[in-house]
Protein backbone atom coordinates (compact mmCIF):
# COMPACT_ATOMS: atom_id res chain seq x y z
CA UNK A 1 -31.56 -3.40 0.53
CA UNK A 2 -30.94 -6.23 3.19
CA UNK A 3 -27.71 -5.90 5.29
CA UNK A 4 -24.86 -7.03 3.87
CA UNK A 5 -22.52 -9.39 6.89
CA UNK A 6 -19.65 -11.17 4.70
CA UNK A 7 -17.05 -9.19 2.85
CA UNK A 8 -17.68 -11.71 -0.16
CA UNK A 9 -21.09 -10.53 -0.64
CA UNK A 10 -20.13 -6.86 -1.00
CA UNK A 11 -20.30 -5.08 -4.32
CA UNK A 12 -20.59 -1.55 -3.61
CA UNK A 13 -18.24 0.58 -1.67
CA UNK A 14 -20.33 1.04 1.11
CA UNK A 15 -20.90 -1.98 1.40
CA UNK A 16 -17.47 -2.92 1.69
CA UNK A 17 -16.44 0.02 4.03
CA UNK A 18 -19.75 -1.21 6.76
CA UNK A 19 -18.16 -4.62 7.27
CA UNK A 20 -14.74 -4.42 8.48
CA UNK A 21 -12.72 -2.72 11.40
CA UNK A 22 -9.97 -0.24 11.04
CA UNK A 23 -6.40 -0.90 10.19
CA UNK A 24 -4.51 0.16 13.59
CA UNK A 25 -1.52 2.11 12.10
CA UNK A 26 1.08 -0.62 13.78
CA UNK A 27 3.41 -0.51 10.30
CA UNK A 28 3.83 2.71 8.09
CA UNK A 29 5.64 2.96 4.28
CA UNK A 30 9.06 2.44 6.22
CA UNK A 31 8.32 -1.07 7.62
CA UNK A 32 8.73 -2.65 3.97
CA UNK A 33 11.32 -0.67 2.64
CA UNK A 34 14.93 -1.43 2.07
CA UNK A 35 16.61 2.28 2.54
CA UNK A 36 20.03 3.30 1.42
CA UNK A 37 21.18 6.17 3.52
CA UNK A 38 24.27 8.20 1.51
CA UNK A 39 24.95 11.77 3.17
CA UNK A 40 21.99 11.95 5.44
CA UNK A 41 19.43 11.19 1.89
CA UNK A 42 17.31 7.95 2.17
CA UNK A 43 16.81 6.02 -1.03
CA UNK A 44 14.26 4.13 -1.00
CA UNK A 45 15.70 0.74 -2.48
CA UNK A 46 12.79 -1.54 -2.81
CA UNK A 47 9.43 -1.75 -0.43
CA UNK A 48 8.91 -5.94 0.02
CA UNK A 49 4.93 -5.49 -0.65
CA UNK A 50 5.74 -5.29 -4.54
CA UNK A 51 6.94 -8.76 -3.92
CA UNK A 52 3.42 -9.96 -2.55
CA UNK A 53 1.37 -8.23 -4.79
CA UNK A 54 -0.09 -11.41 -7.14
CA UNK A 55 -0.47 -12.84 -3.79
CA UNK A 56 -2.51 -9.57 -2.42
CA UNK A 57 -4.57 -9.25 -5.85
CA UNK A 58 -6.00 -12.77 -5.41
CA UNK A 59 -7.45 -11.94 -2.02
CA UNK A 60 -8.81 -8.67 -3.01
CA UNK A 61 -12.43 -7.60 -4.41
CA UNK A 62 -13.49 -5.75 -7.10
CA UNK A 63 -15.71 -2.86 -5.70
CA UNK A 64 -17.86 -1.17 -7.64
CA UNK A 65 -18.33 2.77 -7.17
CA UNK A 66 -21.35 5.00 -7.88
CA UNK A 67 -20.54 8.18 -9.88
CA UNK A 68 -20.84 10.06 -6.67
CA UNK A 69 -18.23 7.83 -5.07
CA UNK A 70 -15.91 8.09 -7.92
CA UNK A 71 -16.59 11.62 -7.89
CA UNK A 72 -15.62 12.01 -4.33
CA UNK A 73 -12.36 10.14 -4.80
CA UNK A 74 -10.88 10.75 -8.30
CA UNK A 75 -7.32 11.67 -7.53
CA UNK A 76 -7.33 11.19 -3.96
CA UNK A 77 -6.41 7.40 -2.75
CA UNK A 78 -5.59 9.12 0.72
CA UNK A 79 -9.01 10.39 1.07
CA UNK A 80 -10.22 6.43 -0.08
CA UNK A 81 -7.71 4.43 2.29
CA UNK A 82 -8.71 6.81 5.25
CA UNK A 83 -12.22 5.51 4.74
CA UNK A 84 -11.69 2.43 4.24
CA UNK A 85 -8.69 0.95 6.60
CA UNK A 86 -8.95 4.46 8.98
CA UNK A 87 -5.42 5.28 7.99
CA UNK A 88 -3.85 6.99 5.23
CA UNK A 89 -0.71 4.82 5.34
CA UNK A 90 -1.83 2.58 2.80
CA UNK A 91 -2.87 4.17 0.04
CA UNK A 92 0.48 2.62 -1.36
CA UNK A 93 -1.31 -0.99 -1.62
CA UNK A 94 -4.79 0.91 -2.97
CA UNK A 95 -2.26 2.30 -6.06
CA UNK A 96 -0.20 -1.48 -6.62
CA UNK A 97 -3.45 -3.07 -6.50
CA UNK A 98 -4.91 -1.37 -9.07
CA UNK A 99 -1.48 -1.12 -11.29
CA UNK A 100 -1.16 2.66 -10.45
CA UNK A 101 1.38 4.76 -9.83
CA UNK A 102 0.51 7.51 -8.61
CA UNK A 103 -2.63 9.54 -7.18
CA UNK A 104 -2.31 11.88 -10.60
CA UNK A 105 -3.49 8.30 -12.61
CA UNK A 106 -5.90 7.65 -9.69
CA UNK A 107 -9.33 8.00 -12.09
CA UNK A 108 -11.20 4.69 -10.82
CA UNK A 109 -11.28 3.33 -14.53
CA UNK A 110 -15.00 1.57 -15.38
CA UNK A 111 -16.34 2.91 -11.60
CA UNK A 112 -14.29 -0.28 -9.94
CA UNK A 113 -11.13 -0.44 -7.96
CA UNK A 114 -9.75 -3.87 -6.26
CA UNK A 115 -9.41 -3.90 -2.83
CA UNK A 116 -8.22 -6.25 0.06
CA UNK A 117 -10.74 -6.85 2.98
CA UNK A 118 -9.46 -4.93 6.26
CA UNK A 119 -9.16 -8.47 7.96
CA UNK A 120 -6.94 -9.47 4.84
CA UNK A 121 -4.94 -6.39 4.80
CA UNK A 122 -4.34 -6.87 8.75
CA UNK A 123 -3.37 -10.80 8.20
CA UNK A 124 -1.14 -9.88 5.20
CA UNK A 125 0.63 -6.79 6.28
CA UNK A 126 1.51 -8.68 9.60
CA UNK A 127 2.90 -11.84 7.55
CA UNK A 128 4.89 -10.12 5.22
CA UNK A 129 6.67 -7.79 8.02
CA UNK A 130 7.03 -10.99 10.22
CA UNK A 131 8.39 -12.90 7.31
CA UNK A 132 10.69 -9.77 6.26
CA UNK A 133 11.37 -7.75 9.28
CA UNK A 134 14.49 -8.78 10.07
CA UNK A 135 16.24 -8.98 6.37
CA UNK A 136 15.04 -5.42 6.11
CA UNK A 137 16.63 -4.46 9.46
CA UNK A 138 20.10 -6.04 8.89
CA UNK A 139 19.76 -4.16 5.11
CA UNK A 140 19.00 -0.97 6.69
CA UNK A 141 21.51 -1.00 9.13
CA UNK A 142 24.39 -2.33 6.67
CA UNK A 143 23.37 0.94 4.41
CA UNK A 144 22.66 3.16 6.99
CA UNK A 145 25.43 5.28 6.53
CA UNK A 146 26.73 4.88 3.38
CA UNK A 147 28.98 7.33 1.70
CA UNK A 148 29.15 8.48 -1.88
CA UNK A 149 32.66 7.50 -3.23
CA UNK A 150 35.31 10.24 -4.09
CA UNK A 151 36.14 9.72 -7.46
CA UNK A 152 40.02 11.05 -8.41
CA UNK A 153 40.39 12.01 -11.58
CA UNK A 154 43.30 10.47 -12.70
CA UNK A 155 46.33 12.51 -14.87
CA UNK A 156 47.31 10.98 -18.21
């Protein structure tokens, strides 16, 4: 099989994993996520990349997995991002990509998963925290150390 040099041409995983570079791990879960802080818990409000996704699924591709592939990474999305991107910190987008919600659903329905490029998923993660950073960071900060209300019961 001739080498494969554009992402668009890929169809298998291993294909897909031979063209691109790693994902440096400049942003983790935290960088997208509005966080409520009440007595020292974090709530995790709402992560910004849920607001990208239709915008994410039209640059990804579907990739095709042999048994042994899907095998190897049934239940594990962790085990898939490191492979693919070099960091686990993503395996978030792998799961919203694929309308999952968790690695316990994670069972690569019909051998194929979509998945952005690693020069997409660079471009896009850096233009949505550009475009977000700072709304998240004045949201964080406002709820940073919120306090759950004392409720008085009052005497009738």
């Amino acid at each position: 099989m001739p080498a494969v040099s554009k992402v668009s041409d890929t169809h298998t995983l291993s294909e897909f994993i031979s063209i691109g570079d790693a994902i440096p791990d400049k942003f983790d879960h935290r960088s997208f996520c509005m966080i409520e802080n009440r007595d020292d818990i974090d709530y995790y409000i709402h992560n910004v990349i849920d607001d990208y996704l239709p915008e994410l699924k039209k640059q990804a591709l579907t990739i095709n997995f042999s048994p042994t592939e899907r095998d190897k990474y049934i239940y594990n999305p962790k085990l898939l991002c490191y492979k693919v991107y070099n960091t686990t910190l993503w395996y978030y987008i792998i799961l919203r990509l694929n309308g999952i919600c968790n690695a316990h659903e994670f069972t690569i329905p019909n051998n194929k998963l979509l998945l952005l490029p690693v020069n997409k998923m660079k471009d896009s993660l850096s233009k949505i925290f550009n475009s977000n950073s700072d709304m998240i960071k004045r949201f964080n900060t406002k709820h940073s150390k919120d306090t759950n209300p004392i409720i008085i019961p009052v005497k009738r």
